[in-house]
PDB file of N, CA and C in Angstrom:
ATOM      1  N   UNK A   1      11.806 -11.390 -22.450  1.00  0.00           N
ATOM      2  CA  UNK A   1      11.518 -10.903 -21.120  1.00  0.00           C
ATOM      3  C   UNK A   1      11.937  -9.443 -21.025  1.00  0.00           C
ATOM      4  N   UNK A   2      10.858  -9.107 -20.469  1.00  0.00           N
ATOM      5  CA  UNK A   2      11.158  -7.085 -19.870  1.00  0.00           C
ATOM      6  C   UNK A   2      11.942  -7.380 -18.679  1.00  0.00           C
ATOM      7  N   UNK A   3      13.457  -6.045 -18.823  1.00  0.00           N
ATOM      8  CA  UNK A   3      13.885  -6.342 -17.712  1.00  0.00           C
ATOM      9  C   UNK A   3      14.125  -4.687 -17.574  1.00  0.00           C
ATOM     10  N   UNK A   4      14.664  -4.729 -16.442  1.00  0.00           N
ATOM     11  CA  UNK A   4      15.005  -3.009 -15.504  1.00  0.00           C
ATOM     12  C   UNK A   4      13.843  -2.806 -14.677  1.00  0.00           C
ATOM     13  N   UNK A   5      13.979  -1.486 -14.419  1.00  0.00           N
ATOM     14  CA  UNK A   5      13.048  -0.579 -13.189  1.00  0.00           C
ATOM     15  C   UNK A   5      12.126   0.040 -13.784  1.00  0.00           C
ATOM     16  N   UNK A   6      11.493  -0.027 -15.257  1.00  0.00           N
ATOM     17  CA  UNK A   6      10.668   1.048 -15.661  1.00  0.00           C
ATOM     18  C   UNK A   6       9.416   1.200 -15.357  1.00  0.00           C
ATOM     19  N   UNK A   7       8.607   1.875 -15.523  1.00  0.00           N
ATOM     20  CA  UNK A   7       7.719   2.197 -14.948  1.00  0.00           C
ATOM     21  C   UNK A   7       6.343   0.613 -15.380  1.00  0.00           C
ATOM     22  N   UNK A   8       6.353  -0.104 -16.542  1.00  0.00           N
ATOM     23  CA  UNK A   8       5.613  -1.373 -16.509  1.00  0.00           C
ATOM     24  C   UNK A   8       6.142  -2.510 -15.734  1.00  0.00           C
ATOM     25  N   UNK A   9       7.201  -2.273 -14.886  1.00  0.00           N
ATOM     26  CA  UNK A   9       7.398  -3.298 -13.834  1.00  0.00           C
ATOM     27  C   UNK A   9       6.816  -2.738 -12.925  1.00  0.00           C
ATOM     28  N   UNK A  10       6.324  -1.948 -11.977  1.00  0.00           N
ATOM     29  CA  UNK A  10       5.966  -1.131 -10.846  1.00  0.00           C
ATOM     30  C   UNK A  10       4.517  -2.010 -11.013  1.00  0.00           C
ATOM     31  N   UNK A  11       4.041  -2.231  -9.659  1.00  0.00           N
ATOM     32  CA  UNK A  11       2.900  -1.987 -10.029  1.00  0.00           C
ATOM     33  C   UNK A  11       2.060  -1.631  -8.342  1.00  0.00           C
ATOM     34  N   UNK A  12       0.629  -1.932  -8.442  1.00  0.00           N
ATOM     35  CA  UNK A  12      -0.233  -1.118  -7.607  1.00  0.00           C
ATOM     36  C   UNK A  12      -0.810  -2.275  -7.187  1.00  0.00           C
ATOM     37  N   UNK A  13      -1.475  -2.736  -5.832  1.00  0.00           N
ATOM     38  CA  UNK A  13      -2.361  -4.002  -5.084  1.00  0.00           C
ATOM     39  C   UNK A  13      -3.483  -2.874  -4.502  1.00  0.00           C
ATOM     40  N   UNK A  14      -4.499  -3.017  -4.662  1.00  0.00           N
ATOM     41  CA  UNK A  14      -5.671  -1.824  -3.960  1.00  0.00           C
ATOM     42  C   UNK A  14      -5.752  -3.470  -2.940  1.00  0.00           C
ATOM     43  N   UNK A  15      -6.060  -2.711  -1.273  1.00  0.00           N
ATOM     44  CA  UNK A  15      -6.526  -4.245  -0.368  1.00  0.00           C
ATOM     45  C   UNK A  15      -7.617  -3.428   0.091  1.00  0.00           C
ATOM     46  N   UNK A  16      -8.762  -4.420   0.464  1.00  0.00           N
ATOM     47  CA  UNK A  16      -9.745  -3.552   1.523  1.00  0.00           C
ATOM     48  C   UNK A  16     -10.125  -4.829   2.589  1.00  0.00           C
ATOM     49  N   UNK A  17     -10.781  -4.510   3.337  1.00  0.00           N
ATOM     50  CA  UNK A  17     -11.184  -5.050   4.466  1.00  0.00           C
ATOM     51  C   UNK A  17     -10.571  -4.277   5.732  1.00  0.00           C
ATOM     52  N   UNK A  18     -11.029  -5.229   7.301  1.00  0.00           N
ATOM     53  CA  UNK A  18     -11.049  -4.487   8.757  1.00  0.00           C
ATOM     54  C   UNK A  18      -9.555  -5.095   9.427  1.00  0.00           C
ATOM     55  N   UNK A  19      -8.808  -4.371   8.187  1.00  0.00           N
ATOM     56  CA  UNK A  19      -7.380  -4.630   8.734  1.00  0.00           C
ATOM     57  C   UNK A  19      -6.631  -3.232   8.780  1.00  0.00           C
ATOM     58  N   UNK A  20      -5.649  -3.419  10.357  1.00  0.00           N
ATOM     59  CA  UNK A  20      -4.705  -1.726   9.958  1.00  0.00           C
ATOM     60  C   UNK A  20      -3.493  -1.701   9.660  1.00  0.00           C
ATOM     61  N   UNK A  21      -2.777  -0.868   9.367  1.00  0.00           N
ATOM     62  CA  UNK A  21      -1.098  -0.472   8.239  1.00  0.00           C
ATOM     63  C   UNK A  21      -0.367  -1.719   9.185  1.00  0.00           C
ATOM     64  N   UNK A  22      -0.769  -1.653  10.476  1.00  0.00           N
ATOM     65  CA  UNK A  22       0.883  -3.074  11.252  1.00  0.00           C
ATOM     66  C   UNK A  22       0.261  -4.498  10.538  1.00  0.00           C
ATOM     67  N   UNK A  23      -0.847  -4.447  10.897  1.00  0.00           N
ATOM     68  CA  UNK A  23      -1.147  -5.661  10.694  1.00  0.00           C
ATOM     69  C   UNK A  23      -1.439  -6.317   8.915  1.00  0.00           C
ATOM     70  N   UNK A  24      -1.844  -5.578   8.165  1.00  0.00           N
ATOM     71  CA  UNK A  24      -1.077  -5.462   6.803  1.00  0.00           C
ATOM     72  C   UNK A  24      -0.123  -5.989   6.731  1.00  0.00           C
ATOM     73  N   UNK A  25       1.043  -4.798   7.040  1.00  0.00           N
ATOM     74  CA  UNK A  25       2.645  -5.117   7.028  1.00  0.00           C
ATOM     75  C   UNK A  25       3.388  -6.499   7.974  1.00  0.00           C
ATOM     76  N   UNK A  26       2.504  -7.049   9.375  1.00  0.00           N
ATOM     77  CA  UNK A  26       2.617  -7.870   9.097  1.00  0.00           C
ATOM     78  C   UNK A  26       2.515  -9.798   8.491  1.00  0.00           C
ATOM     79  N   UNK A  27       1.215  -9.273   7.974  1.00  0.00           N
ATOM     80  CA  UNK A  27       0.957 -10.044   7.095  1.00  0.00           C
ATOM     81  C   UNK A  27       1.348 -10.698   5.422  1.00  0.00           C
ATOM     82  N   UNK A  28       1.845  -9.205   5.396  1.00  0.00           N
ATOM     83  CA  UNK A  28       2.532  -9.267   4.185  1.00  0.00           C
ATOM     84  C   UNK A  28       4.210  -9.726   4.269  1.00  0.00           C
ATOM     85  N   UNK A  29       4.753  -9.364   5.274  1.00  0.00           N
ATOM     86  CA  UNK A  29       6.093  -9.867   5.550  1.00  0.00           C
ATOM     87  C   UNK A  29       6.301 -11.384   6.062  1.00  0.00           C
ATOM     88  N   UNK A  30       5.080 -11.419   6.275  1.00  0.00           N
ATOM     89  CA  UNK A  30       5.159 -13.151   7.307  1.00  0.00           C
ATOM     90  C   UNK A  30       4.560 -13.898   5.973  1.00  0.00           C
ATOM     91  N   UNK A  31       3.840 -13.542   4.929  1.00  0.00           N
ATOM     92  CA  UNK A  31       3.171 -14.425   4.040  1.00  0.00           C
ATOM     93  C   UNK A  31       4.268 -14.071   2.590  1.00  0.00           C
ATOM     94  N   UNK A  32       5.270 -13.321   2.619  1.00  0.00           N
ATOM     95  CA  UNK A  32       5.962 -13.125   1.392  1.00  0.00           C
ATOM     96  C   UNK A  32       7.378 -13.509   1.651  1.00  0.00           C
ATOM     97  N   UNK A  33       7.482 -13.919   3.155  1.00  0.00           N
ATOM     98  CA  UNK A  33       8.670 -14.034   3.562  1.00  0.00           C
ATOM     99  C   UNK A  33       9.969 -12.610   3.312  1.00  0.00           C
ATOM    100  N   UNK A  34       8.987 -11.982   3.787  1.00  0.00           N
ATOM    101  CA  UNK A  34       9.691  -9.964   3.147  1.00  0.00           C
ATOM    102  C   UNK A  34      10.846  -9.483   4.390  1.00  0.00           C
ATOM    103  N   UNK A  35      11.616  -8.527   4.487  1.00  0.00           N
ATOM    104  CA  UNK A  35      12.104  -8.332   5.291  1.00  0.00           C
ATOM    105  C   UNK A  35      11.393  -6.744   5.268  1.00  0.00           C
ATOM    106  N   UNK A  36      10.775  -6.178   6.824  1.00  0.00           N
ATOM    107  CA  UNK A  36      10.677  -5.142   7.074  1.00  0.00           C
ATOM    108  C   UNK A  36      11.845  -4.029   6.815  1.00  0.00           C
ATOM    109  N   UNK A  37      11.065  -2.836   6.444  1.00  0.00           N
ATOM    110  CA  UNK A  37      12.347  -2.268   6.087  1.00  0.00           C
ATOM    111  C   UNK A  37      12.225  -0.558   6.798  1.00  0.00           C
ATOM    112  N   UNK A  38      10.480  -0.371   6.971  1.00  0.00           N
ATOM    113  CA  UNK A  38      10.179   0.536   7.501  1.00  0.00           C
ATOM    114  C   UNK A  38       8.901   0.577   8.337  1.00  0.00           C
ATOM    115  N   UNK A  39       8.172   1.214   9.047  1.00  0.00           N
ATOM    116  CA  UNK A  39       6.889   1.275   9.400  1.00  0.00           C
ATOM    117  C   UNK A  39       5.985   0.625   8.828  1.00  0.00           C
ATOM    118  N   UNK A  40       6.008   1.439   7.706  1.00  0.00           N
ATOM    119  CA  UNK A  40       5.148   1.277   6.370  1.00  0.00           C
ATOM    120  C   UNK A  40       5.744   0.634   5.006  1.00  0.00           C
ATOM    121  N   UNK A  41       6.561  -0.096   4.999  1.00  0.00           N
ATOM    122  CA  UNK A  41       7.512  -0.773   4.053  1.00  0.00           C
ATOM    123  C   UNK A  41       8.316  -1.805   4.422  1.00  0.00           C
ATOM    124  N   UNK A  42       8.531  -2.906   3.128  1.00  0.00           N
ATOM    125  CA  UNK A  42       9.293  -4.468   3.371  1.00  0.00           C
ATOM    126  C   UNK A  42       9.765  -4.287   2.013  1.00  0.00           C
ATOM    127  N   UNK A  43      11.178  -4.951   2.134  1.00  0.00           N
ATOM    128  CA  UNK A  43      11.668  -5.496   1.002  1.00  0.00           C
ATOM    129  C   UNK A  43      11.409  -7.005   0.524  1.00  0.00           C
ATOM    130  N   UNK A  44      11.301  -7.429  -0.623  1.00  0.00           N
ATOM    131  CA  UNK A  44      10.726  -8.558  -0.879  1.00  0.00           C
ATOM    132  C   UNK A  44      10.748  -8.995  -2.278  1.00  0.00           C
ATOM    133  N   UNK A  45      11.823  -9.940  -2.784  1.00  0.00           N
ATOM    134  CA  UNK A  45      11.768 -10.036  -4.381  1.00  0.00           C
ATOM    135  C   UNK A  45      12.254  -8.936  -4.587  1.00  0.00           C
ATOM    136  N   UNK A  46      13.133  -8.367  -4.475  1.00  0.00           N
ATOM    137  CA  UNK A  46      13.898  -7.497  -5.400  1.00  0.00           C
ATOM    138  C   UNK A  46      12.980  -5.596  -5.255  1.00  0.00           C
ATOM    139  N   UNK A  47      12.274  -5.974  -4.721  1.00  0.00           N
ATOM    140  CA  UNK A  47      11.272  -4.953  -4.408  1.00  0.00           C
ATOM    141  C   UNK A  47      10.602  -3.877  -3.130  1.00  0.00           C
ATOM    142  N   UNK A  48      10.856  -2.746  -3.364  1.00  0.00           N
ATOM    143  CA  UNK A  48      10.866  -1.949  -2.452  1.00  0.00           C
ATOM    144  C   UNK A  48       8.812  -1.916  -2.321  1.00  0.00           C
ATOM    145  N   UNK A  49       8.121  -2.601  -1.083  1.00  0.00           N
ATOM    146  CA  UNK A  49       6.922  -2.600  -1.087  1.00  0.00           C
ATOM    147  C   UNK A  49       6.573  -1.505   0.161  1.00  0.00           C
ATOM    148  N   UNK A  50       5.698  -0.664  -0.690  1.00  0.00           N
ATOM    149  CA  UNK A  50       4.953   0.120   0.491  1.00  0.00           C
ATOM    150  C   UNK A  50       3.284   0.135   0.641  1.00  0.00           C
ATOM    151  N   UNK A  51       2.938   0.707   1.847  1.00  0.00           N
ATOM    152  CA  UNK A  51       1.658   0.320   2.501  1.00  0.00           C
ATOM    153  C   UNK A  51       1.231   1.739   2.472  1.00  0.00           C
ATOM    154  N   UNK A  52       0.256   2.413   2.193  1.00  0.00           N
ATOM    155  CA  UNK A  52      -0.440   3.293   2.128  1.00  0.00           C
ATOM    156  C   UNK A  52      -1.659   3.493   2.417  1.00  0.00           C
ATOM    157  N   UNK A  53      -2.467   4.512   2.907  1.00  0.00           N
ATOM    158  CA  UNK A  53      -3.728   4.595   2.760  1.00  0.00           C
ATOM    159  C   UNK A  53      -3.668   5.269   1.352  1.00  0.00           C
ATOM    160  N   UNK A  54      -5.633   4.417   1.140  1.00  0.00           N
ATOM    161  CA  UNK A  54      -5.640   5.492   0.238  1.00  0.00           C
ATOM    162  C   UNK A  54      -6.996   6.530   0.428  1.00  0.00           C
ATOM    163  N   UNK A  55      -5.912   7.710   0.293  1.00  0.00           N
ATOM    164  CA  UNK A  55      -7.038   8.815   0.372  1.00  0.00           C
ATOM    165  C   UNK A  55      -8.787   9.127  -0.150  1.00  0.00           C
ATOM    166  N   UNK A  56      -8.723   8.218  -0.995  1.00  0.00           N
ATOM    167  CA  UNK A  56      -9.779   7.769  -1.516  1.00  0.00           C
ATOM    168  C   UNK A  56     -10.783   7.193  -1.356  1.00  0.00           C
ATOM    169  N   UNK A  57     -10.269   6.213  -0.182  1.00  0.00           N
ATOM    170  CA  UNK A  57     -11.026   5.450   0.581  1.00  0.00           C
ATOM    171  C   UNK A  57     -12.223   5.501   1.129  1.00  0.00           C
ATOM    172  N   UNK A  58     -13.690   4.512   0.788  1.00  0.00           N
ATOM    173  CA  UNK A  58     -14.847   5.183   0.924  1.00  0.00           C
ATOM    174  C   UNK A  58     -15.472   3.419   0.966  1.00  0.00           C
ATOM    175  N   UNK A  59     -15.990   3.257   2.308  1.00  0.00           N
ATOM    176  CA  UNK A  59     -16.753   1.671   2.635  1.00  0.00           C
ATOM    177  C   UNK A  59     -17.811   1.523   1.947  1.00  0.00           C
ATOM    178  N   UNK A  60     -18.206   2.514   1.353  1.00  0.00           N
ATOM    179  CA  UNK A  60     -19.539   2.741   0.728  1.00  0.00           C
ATOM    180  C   UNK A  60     -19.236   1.729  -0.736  1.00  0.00           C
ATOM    181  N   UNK A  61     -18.466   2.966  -1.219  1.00  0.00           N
ATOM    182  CA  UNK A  61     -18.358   3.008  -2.648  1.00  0.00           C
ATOM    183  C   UNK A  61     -17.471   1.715  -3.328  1.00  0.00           C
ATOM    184  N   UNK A  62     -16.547   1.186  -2.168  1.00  0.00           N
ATOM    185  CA  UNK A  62     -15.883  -0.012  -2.625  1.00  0.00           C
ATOM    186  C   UNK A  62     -16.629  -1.518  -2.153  1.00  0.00           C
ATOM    187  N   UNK A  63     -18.067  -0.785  -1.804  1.00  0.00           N
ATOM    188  CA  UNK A  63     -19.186  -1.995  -1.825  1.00  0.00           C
ATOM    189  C   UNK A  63     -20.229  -2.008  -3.200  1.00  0.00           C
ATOM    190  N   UNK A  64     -20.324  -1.024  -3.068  1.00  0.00           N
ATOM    191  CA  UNK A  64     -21.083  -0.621  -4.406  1.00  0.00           C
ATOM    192  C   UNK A  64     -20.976  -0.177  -5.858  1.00  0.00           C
ATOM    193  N   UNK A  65     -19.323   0.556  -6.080  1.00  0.00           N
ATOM    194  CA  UNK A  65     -19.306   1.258  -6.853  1.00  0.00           C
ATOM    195  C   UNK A  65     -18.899   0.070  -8.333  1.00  0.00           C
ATOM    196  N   UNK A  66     -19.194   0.952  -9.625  1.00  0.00           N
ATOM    197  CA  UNK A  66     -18.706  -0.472 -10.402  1.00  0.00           C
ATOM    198  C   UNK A  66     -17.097  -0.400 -10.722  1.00  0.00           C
ATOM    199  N   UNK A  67     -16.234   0.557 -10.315  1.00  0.00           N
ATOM    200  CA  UNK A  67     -14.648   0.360  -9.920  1.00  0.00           C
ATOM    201  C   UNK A  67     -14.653   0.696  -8.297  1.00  0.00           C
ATOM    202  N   UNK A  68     -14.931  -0.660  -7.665  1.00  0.00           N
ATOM    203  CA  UNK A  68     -14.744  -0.525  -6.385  1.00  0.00           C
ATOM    204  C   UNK A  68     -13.459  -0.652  -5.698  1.00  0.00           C
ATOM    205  N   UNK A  69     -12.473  -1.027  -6.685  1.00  0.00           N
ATOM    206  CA  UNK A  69     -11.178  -1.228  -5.889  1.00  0.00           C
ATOM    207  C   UNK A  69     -10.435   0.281  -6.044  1.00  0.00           C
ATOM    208  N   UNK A  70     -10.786   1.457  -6.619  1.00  0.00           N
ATOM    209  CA  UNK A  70     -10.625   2.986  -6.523  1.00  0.00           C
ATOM    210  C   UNK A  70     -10.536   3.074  -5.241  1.00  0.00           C
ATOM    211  N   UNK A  71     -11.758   2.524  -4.168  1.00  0.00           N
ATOM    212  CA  UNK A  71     -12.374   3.176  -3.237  1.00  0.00           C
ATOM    213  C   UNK A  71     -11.408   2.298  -1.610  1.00  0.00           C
ATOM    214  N   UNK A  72     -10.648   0.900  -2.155  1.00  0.00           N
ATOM    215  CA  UNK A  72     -10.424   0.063  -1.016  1.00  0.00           C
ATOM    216  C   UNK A  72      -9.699   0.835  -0.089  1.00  0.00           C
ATOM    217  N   UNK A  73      -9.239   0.268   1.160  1.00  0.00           N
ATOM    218  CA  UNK A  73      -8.773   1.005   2.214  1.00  0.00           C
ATOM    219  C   UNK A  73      -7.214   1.147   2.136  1.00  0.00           C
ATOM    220  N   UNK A  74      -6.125   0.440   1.416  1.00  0.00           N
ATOM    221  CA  UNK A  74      -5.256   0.513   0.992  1.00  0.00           C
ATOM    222  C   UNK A  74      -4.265   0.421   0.208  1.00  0.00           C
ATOM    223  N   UNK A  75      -3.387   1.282  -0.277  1.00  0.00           N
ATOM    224  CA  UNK A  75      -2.336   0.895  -1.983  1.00  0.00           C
ATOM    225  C   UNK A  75      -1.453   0.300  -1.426  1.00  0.00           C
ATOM    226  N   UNK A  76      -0.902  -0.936  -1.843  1.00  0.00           N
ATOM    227  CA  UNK A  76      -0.108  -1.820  -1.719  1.00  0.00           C
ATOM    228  C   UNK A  76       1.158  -1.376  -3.132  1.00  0.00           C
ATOM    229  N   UNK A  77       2.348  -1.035  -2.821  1.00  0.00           N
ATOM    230  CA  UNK A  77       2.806  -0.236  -4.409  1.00  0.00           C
ATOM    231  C   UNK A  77       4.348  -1.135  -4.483  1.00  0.00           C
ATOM    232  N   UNK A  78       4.027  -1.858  -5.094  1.00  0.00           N
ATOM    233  CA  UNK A  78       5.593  -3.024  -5.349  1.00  0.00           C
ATOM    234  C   UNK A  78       6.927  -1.964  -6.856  1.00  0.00           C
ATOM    235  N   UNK A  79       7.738  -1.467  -6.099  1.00  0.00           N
ATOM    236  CA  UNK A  79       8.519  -0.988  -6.995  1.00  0.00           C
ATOM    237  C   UNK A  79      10.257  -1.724  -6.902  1.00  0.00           C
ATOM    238  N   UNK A  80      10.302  -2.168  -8.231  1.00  0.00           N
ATOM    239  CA  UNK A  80      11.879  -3.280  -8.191  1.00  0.00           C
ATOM    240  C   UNK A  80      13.023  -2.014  -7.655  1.00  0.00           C
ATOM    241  N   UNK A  81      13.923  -2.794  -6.984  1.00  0.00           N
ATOM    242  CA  UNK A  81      15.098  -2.067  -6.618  1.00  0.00           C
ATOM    243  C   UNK A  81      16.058  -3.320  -7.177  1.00  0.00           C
ATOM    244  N   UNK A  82      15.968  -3.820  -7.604  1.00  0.00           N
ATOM    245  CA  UNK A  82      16.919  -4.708  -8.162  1.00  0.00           C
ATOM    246  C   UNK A  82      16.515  -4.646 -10.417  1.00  0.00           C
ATOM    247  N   UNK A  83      17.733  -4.261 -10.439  1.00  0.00           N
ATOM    248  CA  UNK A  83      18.053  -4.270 -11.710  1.00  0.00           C
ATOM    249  C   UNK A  83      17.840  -5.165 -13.011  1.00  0.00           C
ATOM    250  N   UNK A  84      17.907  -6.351 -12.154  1.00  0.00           N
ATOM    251  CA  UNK A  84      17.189  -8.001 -12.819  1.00  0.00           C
ATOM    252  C   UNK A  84      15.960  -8.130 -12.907  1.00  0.00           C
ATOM    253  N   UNK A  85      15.152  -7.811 -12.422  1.00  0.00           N
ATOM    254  CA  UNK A  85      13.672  -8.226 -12.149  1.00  0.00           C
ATOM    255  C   UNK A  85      13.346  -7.953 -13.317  1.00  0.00           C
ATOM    256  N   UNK A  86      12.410  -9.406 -13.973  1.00  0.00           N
ATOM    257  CA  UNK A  86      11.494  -9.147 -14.805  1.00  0.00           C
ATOM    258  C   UNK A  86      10.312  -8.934 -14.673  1.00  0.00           C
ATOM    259  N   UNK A  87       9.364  -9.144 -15.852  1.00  0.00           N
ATOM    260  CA  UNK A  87       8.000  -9.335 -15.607  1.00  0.00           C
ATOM    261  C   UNK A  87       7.359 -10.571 -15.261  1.00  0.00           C
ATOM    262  N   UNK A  88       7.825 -11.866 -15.651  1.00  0.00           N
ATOM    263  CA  UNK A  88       7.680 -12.887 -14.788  1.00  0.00           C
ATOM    264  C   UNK A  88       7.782 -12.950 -13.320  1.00  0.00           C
ATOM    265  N   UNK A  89       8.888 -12.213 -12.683  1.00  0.00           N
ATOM    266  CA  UNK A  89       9.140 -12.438 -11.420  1.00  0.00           C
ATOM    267  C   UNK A  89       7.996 -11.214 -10.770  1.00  0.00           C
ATOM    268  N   UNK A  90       7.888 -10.115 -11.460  1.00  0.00           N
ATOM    269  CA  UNK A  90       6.835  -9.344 -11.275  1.00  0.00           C
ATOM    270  C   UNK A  90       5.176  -9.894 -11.107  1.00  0.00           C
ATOM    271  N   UNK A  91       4.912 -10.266 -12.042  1.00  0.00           N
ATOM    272  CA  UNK A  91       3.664 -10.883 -12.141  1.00  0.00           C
ATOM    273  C   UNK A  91       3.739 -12.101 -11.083  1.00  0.00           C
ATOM    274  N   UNK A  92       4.418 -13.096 -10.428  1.00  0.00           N
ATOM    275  CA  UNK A  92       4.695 -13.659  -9.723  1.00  0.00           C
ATOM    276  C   UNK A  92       4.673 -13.302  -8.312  1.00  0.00           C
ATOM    277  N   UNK A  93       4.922 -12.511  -8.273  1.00  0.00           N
ATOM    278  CA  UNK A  93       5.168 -11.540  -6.799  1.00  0.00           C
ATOM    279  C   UNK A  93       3.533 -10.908  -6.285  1.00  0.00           C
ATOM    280  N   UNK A  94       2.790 -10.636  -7.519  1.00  0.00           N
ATOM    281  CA  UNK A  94       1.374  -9.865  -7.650  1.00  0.00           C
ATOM    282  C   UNK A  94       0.613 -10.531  -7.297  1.00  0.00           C
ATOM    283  N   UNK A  95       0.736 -12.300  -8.094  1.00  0.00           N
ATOM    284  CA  UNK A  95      -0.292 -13.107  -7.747  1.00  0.00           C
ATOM    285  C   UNK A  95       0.000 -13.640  -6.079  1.00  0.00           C
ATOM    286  N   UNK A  96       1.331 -13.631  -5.923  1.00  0.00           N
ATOM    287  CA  UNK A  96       1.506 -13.924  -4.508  1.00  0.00           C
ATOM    288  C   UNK A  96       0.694 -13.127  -3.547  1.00  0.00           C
ATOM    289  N   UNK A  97       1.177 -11.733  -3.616  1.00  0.00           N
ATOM    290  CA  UNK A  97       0.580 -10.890  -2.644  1.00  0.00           C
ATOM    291  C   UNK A  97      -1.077 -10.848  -2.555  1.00  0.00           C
ATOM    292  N   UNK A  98      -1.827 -11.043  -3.886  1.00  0.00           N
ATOM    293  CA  UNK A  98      -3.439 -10.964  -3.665  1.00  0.00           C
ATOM    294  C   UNK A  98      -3.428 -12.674  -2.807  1.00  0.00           C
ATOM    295  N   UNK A  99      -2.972 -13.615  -3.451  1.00  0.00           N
ATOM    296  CA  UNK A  99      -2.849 -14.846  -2.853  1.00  0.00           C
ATOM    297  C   UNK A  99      -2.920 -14.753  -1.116  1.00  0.00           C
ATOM    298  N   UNK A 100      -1.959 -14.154  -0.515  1.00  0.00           N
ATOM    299  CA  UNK A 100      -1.305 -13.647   0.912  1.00  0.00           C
ATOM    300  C   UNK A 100      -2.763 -12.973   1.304  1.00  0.00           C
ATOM    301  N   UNK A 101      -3.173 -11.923   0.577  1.00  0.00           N
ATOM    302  CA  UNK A 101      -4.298 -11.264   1.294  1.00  0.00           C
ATOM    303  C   UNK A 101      -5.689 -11.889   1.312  1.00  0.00           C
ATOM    304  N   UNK A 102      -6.015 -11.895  -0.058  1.00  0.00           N
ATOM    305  CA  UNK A 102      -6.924 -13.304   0.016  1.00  0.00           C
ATOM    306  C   UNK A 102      -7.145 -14.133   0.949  1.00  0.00           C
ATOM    307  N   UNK A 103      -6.206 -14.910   1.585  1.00  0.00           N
ATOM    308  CA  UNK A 103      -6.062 -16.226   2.061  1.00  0.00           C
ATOM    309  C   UNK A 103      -6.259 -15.577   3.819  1.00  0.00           C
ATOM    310  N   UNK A 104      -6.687 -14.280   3.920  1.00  0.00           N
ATOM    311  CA  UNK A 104      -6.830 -13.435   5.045  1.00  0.00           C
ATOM    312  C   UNK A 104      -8.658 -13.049   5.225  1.00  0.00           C
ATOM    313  N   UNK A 105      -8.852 -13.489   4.194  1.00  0.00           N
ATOM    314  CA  UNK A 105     -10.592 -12.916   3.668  1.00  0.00           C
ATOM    315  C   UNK A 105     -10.489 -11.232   3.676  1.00  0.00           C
ATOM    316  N   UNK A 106      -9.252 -10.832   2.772  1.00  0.00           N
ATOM    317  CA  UNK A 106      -9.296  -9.312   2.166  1.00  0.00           C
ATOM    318  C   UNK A 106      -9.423  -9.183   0.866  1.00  0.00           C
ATOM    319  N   UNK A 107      -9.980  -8.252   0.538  1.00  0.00           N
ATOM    320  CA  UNK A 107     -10.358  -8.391  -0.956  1.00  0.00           C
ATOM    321  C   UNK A 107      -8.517  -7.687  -1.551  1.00  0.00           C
ATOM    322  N   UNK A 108      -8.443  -8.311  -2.893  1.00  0.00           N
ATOM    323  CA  UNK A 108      -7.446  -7.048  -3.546  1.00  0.00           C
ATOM    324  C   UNK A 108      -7.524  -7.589  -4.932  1.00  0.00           C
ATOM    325  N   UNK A 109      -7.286  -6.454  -5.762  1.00  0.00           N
ATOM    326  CA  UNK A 109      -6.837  -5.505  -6.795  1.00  0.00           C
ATOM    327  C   UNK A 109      -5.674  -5.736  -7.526  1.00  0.00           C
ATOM    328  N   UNK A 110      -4.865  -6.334  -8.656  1.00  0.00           N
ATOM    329  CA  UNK A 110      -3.706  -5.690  -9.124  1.00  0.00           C
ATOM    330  C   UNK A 110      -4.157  -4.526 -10.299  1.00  0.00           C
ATOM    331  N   UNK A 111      -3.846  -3.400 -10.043  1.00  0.00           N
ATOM    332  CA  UNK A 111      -3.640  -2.879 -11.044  1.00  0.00           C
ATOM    333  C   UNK A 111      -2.338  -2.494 -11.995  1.00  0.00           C
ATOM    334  N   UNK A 112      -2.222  -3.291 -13.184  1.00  0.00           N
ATOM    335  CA  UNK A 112      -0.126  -3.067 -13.457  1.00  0.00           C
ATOM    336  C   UNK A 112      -0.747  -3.040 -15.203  1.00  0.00           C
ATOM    337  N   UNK A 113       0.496  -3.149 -16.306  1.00  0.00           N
ATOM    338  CA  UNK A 113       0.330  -2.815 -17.366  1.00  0.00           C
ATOM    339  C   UNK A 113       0.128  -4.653 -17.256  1.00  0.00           C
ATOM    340  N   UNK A 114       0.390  -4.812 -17.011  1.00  0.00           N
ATOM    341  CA  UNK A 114       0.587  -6.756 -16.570  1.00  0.00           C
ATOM    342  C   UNK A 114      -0.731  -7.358 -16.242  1.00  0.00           C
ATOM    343  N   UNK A 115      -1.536  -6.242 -15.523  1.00  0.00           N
ATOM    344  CA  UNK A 115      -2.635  -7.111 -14.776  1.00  0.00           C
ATOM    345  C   UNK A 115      -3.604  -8.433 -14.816  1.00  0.00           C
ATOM    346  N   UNK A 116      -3.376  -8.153 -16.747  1.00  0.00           N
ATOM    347  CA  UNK A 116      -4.469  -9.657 -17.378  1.00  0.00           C
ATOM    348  C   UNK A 116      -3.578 -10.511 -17.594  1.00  0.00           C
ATOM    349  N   UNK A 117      -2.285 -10.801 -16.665  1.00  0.00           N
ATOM    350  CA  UNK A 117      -1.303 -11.915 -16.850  1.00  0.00           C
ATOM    351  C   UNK A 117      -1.596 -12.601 -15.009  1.00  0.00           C
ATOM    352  N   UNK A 118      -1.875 -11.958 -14.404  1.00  0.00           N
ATOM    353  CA  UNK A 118      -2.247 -12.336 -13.208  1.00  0.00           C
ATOM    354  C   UNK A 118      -2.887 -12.952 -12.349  1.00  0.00           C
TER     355      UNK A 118
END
């Protein structure tokens, strides 16, 4: 097992659909059992999670394009603050959160060094 903070534990959730940053955040705190920690951020699993737009963002292109999750309406960015976390508990946490959004009829994305474990 990989353990610490390095940069292949981090990883990235692209979400899209007609949802905004509160209601995201609280969806994601009520479906991960997370504790809010900011506006735009919950702690959760050992993990500092933030909510972002992404600048990138284009309704068009994340209907059409053939990397449409480039284009979704937001980065979901799970980074460990706890020293223990592996990649099990990582990859665990990933499938949760698309699970959580999913189960909302939002599309999402993991992108991680992990992703084809997901």
């Amino acid at each position: 097992m990989v353990t610490g903070t390095g940069p292949t534990l981090q990883f990235l959730t692209m979400v899209d659909g007609s949802i905004d940053e509160g209601g995201l955040h609280e969806l994601l705190a009520r479906g991960l059992s997370a504790t809010p920690y900011r506006r735009n951020s919950l702690h959760a699993r050992g993990n500092l999670i933030e909510i972002q737009p992404n600048e990138e963002a284009d309704a068009e292109l994340a209907r059409t394009d053939e990397d449409d999750f480039l284009y979704f309406r937001w980065r979901v960015e799970a980074t460990p603050t706890d020293r223990t976390i592996g990649e099990a508990e990582q990859i665990a946490l990933a499938r949760d959160i698309v699970r959580v959004v999913q189960a909302d009829r939002l599309r999402a994305i993991v992108c991680a060094a992990f992703e084809d474990k997901v």
